[in-house]
Protein backbone atom coordinates (compact mmCIF):
# COMPACT_ATOMS: atom_id res chain seq x y z
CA UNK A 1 19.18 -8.47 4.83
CA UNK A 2 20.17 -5.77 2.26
CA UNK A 3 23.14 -5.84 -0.20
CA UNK A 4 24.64 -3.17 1.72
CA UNK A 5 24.42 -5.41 4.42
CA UNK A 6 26.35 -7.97 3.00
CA UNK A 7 28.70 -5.52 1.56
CA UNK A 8 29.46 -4.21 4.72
CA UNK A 9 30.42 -7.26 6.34
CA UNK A 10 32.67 -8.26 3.71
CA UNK A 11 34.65 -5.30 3.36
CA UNK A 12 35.15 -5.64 7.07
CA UNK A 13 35.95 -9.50 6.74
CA UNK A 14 38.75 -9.32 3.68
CA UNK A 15 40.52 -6.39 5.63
CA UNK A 16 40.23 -8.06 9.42
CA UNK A 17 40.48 -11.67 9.06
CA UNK A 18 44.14 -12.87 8.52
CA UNK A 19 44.22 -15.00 5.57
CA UNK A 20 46.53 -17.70 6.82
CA UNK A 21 43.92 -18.99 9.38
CA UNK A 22 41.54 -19.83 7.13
CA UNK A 23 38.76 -18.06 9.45
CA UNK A 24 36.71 -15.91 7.18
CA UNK A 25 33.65 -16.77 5.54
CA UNK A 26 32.78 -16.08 1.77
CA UNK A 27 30.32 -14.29 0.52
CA UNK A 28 27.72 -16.97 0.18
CA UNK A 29 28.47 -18.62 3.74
CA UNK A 30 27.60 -14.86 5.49
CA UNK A 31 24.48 -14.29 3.00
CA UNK A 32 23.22 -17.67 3.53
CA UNK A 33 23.19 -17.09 7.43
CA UNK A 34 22.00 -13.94 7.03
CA UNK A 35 18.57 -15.45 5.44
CA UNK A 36 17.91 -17.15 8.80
CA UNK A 37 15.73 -15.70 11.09
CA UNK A 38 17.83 -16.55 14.19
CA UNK A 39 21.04 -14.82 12.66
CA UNK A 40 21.36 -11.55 13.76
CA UNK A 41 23.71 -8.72 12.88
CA UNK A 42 25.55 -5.59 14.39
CA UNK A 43 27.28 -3.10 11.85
CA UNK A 44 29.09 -0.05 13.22
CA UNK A 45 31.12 3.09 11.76
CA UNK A 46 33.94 4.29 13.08
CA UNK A 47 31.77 7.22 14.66
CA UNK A 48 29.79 6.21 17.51
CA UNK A 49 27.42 9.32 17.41
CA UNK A 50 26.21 8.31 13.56
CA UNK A 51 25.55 4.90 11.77
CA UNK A 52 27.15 3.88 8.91
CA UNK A 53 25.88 4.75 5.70
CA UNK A 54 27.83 3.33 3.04
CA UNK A 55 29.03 -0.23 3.14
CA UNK A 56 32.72 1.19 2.97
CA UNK A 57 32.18 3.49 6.66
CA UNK A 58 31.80 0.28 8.69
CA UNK A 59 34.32 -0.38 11.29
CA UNK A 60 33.11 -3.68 12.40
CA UNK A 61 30.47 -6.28 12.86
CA UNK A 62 29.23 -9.13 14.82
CA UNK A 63 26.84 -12.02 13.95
CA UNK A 64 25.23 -14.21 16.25
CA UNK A 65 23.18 -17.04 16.01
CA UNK A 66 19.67 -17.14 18.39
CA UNK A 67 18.61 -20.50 20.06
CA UNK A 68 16.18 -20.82 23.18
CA UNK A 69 17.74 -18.73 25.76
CA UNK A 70 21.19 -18.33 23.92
CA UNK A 71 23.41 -16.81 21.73
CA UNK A 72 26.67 -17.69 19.76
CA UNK A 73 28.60 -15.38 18.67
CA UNK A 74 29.65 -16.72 15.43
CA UNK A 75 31.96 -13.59 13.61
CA UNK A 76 33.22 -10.71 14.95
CA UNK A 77 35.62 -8.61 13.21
CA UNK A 78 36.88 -4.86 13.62
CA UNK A 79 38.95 -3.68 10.39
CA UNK A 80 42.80 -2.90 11.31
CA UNK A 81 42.32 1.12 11.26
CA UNK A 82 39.93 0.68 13.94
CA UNK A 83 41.49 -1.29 16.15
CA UNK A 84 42.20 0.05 19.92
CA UNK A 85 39.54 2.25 19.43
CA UNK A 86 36.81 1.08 20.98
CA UNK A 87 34.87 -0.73 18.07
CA UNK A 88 35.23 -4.16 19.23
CA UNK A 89 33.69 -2.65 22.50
CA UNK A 90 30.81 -0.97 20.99
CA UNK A 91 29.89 -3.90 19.05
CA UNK A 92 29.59 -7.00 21.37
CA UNK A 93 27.94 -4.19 23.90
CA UNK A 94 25.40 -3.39 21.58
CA UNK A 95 25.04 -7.33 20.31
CA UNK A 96 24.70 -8.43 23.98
CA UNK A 97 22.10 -6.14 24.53
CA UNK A 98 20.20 -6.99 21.72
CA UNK A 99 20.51 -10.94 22.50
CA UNK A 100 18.88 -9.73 26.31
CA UNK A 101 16.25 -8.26 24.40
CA UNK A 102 15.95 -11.04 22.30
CA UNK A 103 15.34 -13.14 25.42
CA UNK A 104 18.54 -14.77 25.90
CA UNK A 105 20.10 -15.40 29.01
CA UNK A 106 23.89 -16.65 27.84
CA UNK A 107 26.38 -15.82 24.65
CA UNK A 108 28.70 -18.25 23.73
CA UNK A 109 31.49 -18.09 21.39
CA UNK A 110 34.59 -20.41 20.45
CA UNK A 111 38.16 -18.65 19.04
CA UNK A 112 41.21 -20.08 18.03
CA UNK A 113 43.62 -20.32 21.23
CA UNK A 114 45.80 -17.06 21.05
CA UNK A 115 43.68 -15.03 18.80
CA UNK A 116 43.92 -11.24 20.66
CA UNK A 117 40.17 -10.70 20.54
CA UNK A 118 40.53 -12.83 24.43
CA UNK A 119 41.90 -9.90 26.22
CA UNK A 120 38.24 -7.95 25.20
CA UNK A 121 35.91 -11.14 25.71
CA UNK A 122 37.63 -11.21 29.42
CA UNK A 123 37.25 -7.34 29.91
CA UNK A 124 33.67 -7.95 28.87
CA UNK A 125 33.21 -10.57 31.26
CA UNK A 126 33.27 -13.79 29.09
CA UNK A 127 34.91 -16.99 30.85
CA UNK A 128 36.72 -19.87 29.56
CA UNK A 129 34.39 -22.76 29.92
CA UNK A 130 35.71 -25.58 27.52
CA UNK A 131 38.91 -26.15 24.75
CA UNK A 132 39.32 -28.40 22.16
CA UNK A 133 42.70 -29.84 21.17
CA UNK A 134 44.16 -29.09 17.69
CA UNK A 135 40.14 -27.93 16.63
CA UNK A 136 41.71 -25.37 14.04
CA UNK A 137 44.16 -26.76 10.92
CA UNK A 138 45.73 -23.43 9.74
CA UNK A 139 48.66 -22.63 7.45
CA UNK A 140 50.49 -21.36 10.76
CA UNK A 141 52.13 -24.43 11.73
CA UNK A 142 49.94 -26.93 12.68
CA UNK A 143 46.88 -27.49 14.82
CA UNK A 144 45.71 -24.96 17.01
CA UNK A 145 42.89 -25.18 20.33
CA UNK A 146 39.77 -23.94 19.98
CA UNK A 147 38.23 -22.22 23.47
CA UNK A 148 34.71 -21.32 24.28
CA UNK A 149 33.39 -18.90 26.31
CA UNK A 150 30.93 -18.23 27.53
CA UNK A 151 28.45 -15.04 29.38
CA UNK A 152 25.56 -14.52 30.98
CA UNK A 153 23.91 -11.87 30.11
């Protein structure tokens, strides 16, 4: 992992996650997975036909987590100017494809019930396998579900 890295997924994070979830990770939390050697990462610019250069071009990212046979999705994020564009897309296309070359067989992934990332999970082919009553305490009014996915790959 390089600082640029880390930058990257930060400037993403503070611009995509909404603050009153309390879903985003700090700095430390992202670096600290990033160390592992089962954490993987996808970056992506805004332009599909060049990679991002500066930790300010990316669009988007997604870290996963590798286990025997599996993946779980732990982060994805797409900053609000890319949105509807096809980032979100891009991204867990290119992360699934790296977990099948990784060996893995399923990708998993958990989201706070109503979070609008479901309608591109579904149109990706993830399905609702599990939910877990009043999992997430945000500053939104109370508890909300948490429901996992899952996909094979």
């Amino acid at each position: 992992m390089t600082d640029d890295t880390l930058d990257a997924i930060m400037h993403v994070m503070e611009q995509a996650f909404d603050p009153a979830y309390g879903e985003a990770w700090n700095r430390r939390q992202v670096g600290d997975a990033l160390t592992l050697a089962n954490t993987h990462c996808v970056i992506v610019g805004a332009d599909p036909a060049r990679p991002w250069r500066d930790p300010r071009d990316a669009a988007g990212f997604a870290m996963l987590r590798e286990a025997v046979g599996e993946e779980e999705l732990l982060l994805l994020a797409v900053s609000p100017g890319h949105r509807r564009k096809g980032v979100g897309r891009r991204l867990l296309e290119q992360a699934m494809a790296q977990a099948q070359a990784r060996g893995s067989a399923h990708v998993f992934l958990e989201m706070r019930d109503g979070n609008p990332a479901e309608f591109l999970y579904r149109a990706l082919g993830f399905e609702q396998i599990g939910r877990r009553p009043g999992y997430y305490r945000g500053a939104v009014g109370g508890p909300l579900d948490a429901v996992t996915f899952a996909k094979r790959l």
